[in-house]
Protein backbone atom coordinates (compact mmCIF):
# COMPACT_ATOMS: atom_id res chain seq x y z
CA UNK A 1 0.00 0.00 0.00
CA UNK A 2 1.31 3.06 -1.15
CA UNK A 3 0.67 6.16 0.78
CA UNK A 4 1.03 9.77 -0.59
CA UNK A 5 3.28 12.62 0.34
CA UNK A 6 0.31 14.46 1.12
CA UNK A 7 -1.77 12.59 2.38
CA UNK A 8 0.89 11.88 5.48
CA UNK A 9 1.11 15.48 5.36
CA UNK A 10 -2.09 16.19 6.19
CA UNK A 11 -2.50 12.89 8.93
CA UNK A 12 0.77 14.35 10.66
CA UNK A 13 -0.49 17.68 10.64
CA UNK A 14 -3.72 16.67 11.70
CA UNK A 15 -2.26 14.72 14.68
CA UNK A 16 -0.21 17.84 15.81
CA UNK A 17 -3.47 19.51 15.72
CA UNK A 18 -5.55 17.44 17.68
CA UNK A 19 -2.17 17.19 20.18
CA UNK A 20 -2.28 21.30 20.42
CA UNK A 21 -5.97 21.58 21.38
CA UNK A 22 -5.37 18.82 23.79
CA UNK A 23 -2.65 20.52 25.38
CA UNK A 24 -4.37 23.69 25.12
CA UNK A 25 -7.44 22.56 26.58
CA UNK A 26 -5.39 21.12 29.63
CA UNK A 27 -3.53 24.28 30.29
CA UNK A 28 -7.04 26.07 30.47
CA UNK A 29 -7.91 23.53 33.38
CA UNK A 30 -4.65 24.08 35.11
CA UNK A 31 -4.92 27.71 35.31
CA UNK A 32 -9.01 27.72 36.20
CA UNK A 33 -8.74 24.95 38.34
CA UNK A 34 -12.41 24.14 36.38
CA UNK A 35 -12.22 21.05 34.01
CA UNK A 36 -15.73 21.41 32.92
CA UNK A 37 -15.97 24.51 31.04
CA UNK A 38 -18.61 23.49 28.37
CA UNK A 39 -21.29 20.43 28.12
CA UNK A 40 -18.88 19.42 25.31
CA UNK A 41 -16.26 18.87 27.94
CA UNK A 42 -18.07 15.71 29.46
CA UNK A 43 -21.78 15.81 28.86
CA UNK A 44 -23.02 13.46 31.69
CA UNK A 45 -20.70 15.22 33.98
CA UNK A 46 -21.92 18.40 32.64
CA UNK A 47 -25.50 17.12 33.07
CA UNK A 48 -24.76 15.91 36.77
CA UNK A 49 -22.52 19.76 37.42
CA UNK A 50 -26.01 21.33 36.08
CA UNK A 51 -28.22 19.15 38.75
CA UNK A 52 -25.84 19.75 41.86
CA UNK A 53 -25.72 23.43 40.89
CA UNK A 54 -29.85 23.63 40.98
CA UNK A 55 -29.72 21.77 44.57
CA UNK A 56 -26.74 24.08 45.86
CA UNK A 57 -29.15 27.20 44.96
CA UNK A 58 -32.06 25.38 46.17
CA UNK A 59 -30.13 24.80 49.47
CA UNK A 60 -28.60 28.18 49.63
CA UNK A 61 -31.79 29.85 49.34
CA UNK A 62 -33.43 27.38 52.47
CA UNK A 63 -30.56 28.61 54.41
CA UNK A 64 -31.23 32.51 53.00
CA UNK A 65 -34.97 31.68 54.64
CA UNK A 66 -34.34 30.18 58.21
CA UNK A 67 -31.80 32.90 58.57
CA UNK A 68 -34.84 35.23 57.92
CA UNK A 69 -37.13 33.20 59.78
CA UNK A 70 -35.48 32.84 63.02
CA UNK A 71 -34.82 36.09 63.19
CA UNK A 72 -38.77 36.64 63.24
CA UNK A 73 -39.29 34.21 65.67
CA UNK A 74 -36.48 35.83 68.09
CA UNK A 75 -37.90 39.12 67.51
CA UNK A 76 -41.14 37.66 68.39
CA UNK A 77 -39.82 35.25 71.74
CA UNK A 78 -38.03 38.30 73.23
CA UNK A 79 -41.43 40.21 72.68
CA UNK A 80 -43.59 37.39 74.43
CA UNK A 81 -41.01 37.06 77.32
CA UNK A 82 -41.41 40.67 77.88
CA UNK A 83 -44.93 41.06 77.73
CA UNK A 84 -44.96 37.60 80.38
CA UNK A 85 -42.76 40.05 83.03
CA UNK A 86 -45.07 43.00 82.30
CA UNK A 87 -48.13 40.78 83.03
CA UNK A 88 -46.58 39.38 86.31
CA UNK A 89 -45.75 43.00 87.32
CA UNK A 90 -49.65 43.64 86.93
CA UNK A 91 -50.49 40.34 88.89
CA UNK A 92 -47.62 41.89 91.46
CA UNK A 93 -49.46 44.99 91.63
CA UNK A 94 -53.21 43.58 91.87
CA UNK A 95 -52.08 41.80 94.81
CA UNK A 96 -50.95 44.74 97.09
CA UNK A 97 -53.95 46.72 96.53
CA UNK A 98 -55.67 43.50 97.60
CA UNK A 99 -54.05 44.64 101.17
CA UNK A 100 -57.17 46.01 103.17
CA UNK A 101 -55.16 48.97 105.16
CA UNK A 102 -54.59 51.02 102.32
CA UNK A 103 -56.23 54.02 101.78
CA UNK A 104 -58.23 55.13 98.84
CA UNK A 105 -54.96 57.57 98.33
CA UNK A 106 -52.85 54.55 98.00
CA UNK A 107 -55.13 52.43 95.52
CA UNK A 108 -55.13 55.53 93.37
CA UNK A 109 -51.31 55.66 93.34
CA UNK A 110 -51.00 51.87 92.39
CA UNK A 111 -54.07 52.60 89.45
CA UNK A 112 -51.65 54.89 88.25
CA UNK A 113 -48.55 52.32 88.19
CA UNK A 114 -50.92 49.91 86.64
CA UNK A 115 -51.87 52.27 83.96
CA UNK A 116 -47.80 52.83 83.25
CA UNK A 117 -48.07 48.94 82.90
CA UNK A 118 -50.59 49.09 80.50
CA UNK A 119 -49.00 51.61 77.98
CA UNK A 120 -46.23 49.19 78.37
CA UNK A 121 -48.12 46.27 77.62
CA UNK A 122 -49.74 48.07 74.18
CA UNK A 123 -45.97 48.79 73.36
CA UNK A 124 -45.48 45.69 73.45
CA UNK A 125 -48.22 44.04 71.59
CA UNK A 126 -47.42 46.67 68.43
CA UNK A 127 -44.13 46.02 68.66
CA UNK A 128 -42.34 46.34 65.06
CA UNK A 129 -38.59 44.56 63.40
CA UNK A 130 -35.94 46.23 62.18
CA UNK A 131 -37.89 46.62 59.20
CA UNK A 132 -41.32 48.28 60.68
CA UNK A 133 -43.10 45.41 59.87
CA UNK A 134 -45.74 44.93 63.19
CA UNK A 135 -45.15 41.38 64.18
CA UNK A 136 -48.79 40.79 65.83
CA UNK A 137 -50.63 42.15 62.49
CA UNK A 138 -51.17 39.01 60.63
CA UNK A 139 -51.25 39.60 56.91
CA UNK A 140 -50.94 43.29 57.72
CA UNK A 141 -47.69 43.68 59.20
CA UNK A 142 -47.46 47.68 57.77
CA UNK A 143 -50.33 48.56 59.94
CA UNK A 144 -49.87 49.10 63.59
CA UNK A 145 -52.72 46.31 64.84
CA UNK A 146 -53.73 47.74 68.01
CA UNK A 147 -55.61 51.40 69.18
CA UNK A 148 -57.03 52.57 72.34
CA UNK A 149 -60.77 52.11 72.62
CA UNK A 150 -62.98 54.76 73.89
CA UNK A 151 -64.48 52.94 77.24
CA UNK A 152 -61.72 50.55 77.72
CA UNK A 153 -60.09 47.81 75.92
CA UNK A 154 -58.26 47.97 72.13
CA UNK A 155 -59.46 47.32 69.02
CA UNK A 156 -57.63 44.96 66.75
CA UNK A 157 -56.87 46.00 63.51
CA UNK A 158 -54.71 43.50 61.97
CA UNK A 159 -56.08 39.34 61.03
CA UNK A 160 -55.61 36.47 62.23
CA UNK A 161 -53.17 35.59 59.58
CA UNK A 162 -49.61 33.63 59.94
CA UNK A 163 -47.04 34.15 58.08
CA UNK A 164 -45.41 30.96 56.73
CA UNK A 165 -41.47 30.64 55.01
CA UNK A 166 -40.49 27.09 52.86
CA UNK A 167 -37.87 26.38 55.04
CA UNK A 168 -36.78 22.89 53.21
CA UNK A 169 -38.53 20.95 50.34
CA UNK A 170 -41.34 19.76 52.86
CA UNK A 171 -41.59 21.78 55.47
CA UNK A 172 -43.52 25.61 55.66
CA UNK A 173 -43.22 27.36 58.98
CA UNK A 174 -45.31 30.14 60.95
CA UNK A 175 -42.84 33.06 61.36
CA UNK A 176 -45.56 35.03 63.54
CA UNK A 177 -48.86 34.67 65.45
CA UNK A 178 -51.55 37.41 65.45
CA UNK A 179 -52.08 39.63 68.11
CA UNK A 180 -55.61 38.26 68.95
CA UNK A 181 -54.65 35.21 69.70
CA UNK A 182 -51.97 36.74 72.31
CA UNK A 183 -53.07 39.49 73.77
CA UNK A 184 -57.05 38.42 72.91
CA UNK A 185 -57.59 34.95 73.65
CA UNK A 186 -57.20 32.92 76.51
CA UNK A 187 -56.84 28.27 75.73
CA UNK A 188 -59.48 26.25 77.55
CA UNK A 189 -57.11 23.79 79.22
CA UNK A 190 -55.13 25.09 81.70
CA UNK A 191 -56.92 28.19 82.54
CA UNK A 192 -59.53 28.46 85.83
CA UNK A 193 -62.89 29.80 85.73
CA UNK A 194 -64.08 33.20 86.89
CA UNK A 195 -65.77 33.94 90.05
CA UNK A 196 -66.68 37.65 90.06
CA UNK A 197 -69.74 39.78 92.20
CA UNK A 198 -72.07 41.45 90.79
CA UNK A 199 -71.14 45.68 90.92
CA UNK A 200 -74.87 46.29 92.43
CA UNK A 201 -74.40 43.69 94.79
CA UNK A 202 -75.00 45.57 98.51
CA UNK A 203 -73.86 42.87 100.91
CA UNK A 204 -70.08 42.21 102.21
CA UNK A 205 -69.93 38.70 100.28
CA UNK A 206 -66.47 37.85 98.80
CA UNK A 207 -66.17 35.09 96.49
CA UNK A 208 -63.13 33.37 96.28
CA UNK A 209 -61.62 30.98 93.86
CA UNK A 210 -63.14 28.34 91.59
CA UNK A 211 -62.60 25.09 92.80
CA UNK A 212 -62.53 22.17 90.16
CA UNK A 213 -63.84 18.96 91.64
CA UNK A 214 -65.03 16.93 88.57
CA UNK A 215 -62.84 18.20 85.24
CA UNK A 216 -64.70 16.09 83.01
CA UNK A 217 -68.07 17.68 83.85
CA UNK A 218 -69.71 19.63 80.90
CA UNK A 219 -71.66 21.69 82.71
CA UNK A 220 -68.20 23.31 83.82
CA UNK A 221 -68.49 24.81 80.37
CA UNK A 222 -71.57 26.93 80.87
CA UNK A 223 -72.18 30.30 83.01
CA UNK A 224 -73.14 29.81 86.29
CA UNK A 225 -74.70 32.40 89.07
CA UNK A 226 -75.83 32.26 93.01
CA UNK A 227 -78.24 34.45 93.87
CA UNK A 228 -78.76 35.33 98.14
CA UNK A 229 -82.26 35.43 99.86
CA UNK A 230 -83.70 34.33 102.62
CA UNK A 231 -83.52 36.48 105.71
CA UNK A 232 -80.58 38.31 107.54
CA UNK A 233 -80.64 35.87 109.74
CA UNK A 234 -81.68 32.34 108.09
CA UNK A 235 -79.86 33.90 104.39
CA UNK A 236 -80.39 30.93 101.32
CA UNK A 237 -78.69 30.56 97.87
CA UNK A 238 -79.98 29.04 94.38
CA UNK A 239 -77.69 28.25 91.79
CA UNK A 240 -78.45 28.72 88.06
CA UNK A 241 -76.98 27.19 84.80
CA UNK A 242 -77.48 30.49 82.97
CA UNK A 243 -76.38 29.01 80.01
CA UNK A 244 -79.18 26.39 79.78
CA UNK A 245 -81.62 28.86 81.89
CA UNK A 246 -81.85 25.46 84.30
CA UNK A 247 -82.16 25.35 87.94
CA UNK A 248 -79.58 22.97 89.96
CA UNK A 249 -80.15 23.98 93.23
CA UNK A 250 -82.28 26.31 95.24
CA UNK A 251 -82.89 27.85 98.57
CA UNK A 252 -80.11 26.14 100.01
CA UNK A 253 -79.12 27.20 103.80
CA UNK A 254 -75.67 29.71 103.32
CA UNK A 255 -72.89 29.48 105.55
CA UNK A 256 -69.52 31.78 105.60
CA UNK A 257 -66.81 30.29 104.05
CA UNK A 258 -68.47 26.84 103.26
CA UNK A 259 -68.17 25.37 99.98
CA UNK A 260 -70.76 25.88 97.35
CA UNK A 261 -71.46 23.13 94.37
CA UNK A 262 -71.95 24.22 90.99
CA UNK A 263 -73.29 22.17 88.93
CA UNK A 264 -71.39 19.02 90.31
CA UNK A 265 -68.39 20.04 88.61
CA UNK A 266 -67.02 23.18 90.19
CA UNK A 267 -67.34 24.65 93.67
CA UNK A 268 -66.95 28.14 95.77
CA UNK A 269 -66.90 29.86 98.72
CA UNK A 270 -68.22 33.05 99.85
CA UNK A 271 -67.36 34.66 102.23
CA UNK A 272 -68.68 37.58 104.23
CA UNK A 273 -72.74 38.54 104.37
CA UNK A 274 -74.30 38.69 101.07
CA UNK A 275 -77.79 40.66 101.23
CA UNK A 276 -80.69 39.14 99.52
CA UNK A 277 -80.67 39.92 95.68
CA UNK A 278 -76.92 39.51 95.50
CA UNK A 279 -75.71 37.37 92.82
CA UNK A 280 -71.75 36.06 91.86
CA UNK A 281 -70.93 34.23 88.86
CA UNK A 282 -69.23 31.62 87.70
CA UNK A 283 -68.06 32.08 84.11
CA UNK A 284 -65.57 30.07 82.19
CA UNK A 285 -62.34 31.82 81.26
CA UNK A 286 -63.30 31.41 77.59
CA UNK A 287 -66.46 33.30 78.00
CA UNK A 288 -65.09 35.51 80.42
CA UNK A 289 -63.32 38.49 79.54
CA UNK A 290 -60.36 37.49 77.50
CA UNK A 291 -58.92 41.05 76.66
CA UNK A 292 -55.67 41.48 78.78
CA UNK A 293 -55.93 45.20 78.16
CA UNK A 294 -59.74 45.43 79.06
CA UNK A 295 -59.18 43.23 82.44
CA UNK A 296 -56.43 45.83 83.30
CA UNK A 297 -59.03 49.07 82.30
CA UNK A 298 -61.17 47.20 84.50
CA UNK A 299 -59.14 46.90 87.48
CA UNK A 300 -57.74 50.00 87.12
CA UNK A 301 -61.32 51.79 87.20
CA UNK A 302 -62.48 49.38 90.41
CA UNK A 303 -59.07 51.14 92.42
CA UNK A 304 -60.04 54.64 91.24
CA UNK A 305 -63.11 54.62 92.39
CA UNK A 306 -63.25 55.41 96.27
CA UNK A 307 -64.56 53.16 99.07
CA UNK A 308 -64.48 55.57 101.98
CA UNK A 309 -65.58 53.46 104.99
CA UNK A 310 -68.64 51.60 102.89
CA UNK A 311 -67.69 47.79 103.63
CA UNK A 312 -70.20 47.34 100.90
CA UNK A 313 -67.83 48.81 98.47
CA UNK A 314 -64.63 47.01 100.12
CA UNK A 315 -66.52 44.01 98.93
CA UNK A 316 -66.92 44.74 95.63
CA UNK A 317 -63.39 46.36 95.28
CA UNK A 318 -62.03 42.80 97.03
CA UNK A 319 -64.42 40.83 94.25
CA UNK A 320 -63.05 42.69 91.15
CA UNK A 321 -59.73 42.56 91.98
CA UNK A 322 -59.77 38.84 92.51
CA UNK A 323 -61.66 38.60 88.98
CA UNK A 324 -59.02 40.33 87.44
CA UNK A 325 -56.09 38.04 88.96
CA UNK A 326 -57.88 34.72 87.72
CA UNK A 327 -58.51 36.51 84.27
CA UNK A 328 -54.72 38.03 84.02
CA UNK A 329 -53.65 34.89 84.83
CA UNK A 330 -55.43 33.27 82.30
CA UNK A 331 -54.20 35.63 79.86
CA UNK A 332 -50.16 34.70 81.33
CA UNK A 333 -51.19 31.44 80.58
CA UNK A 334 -51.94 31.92 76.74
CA UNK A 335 -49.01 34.49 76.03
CA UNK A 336 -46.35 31.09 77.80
CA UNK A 337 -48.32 28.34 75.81
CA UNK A 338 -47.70 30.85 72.80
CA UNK A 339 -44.13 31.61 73.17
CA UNK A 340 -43.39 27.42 73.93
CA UNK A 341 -45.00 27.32 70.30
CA UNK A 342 -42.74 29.90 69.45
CA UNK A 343 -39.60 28.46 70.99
CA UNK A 344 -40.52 24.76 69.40
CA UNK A 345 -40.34 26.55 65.99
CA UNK A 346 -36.75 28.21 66.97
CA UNK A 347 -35.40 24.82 67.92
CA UNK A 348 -36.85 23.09 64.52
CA UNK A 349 -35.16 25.89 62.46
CA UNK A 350 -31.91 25.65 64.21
CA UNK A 351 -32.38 22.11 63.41
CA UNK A 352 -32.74 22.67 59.60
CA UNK A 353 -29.95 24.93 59.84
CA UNK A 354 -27.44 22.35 60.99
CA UNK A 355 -28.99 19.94 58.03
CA UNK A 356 -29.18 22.27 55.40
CA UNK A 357 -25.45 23.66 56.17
CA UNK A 358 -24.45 20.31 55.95
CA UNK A 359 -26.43 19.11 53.03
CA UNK A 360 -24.76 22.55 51.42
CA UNK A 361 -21.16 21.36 52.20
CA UNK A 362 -21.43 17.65 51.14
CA UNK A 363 -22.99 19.22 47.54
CA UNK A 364 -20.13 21.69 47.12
CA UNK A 365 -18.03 18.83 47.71
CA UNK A 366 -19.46 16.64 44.83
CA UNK A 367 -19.86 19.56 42.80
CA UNK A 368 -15.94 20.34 43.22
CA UNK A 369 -15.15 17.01 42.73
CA UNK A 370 -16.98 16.89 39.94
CA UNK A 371 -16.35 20.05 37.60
CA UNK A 372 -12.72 20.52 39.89
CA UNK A 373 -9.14 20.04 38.04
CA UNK A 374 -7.53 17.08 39.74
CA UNK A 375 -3.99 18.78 39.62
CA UNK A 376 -1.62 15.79 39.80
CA UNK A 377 -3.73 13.60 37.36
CA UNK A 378 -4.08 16.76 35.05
CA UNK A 379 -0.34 18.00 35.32
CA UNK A 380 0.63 14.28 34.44
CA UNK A 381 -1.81 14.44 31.73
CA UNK A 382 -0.57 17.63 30.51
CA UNK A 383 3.01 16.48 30.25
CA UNK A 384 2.31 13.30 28.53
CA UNK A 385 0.59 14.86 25.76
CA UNK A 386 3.37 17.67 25.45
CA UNK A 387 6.18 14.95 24.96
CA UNK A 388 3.74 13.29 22.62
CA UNK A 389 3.57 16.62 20.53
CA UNK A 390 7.12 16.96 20.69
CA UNK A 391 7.79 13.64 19.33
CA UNK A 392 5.12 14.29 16.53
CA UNK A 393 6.78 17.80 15.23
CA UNK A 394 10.32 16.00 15.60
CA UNK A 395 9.16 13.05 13.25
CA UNK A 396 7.15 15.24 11.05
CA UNK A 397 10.57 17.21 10.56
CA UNK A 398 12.70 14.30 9.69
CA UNK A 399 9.64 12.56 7.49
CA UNK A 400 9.89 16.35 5.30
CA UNK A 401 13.30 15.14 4.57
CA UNK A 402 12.47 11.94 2.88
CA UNK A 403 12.43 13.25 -0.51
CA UNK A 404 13.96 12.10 -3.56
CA UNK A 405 14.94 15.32 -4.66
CA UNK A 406 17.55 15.44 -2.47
CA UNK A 407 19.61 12.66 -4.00
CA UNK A 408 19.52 14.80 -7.18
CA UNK A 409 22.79 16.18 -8.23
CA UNK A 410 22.06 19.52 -8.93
């Protein structure tokens, strides 16, 4: 088989070529340090660079959102812990005007302290991030959620909206909780049920805490109220589902400090001398009232008004201010079983955090190893085909002199 001058020309030169572009493409990965440039390079390495790209944005952009997240839900847990100290300076403060030597002077002074606990407490519950965003408005975050109401209590302007972030592929979290259902809303386990007087009442009875003797009792659900009669001296009590409008017991004989039955499920005592006509509830603490900033109006009007020497008034002072501990403690009770919601959510991001940062590592890994210029084996690579090239322009050289031309005599 013969084979032309030129045609080992051209396969020579063709070789060198292919040699160059090798070599060429080899320095390019030793000086990027990247030996996937183009799908052309290694298409299913390409295709597999392409995929671990997607799930390193994917990841970065989880990590982008619990950084954002739990810094809602701090904002929101350093909130809730204040508001709980606020509330327990309120409790602090109900109890010493519960102390029967001080004058009407002094209950004014700690109305006025309570009311300075109050502002604090709206503070609070409109309290705003770094970004002015209210984070107790719901859906409405650029609208401060709660006013003063003429006559006591706030109105809520926000919804009961929450907030949720994708946080990983399956998982959405609640980055805030509306202000209704903190500073609103009271839960129906855990809470105690309100014994309060009646503000016309015009005996000395005092009614003191509920007592729960039969918790699965649904009749502890309904509204409850003793009414007095009788005679000064032989006084009687009836007690009335007010709820159902039924009658469970009536005319009973009434003795200081012994315990009533409600409805089989709850019981009282009241002290003191009720007159005839007087009446005292017994409300649950979801129908009672379940606005912390109302209760607090409330108490704060019952310490303004004067009692003088009327023990009449003493009594119904001494009944309102023991309303408004049960019902401020029922309202403590919903802001802690909200910020232990709160504080699960923090632990479950920082959680996903740890994952996520690791998923994030172990993908820039494979991605590195992957697309990444394995020096040594590249180097090696890059000499081999260099030697090969020189060997190829070296033959090529001494192949141009194999001509017959040359033995010519000239």
């Amino acid at each position: 088989m013969r084979i032309a001058t030129s045609q080992y020309y051209a396969s020579s030169v063709q070789t060198m070529d292919n040699q160059q572009t090798q070599l060429l493409q080899l320095e390019q990965e030793l000086s990027t340090g990247v030996s996937i440039s183009t799908a052309a390079d290694n298409p299913v390495g390409a295709a597999q660079a392409v995929s671990l790209s997607v799930t390193s944005a994917t990841l970065t952009q989880y990590s982008t959102n619990q950084t954002s997240a739990l810094s809602s839900l701090q904002t929101e847990d350093t909130a809730l812990s204040s508001t709980t100290k606020t509330m327990q300076s309120a409790l602090t403060l109900i109890q010493e005007a519960q102390n029967g030597t001080l004058s009407d002077a002094d209950r004014q002074a700690v109305a006025s302290e309570l009311q300075g606990v109050r502002s604090q407490l709206l503070t609070l519950a409109n309290t705003s991030d770094g970004m002015g965003n209210y984070i107790f408005a719901g859906f409405q975050p650029t609208a401060q959620p709660f006013t003063d109401k003429s006559g006591g209590g706030v109105t809520y302007t926000g919804d009961q909206g929450q907030q949720l972030v994708q946080v990983s592929g399956t998982r959405q979290i609640a980055v805030n909780d509306s202000g209704a259902n903190v500073f609103m809303t009271v839960p129906t386990f855990g809470t105690s049920a309100v014994a309060s007087g009646n503000s016309a009442n015009t005996g000395t009875g005092t009614v003191g805490a509920v007592t729960v003797t039969n918790p699965s009792n649904t009749a502890n659900n309904d509204v409850w109220q003793v009414t007095f009669g009788g005679t000064a001296s032989a006084p009687t009590y009836s007690v009335v589902d007010t709820t159902t409008n039924t009658t469970y017991s009536s005319n009973q004989p009434y003795t200081a400090d012994s315990s009533i039955d409600i409805g089989g499920g709850e019981s009282i005592a009241i002290s003191g001398t009720p007159a005839s006509g007087d009446t005292f509830n017994v409300t649950p603490a979801t129908k009672s009232t379940t606005d912390v900033f109302q209760t607090l109006d409330n108490v704060i009007s019952a310490l303004q008004t004067p009692v003088g020497t009327s023990n009449s008034a003493a009594a119904s002072l001494t009944n309102s201010l023991n309303a408004a501990m049960t019902q401020i403690n029922n309202s403590l009770v919903n802001v802690t079983t909200v910020q232990a919601s709160v504080g699960g959510r923090e632990q479950e991001l920082q959680a996903l955090q740890t994952v996520t940062t690791n998923s994030q590592t172990q993908t820039t890994s494979d991605l590195q190893d992957l697309t990444g210029t394995n020096m040594v084996s590249t180097i090696s690579q890059y000499e081999q085909v260099q030697n090969a090239l020189s060997a190829s322009q070296k033959s090529f050289v001494q192949i141009q002199q194999l001509s017959l031309f040359q033995y010519i005599n000239t």
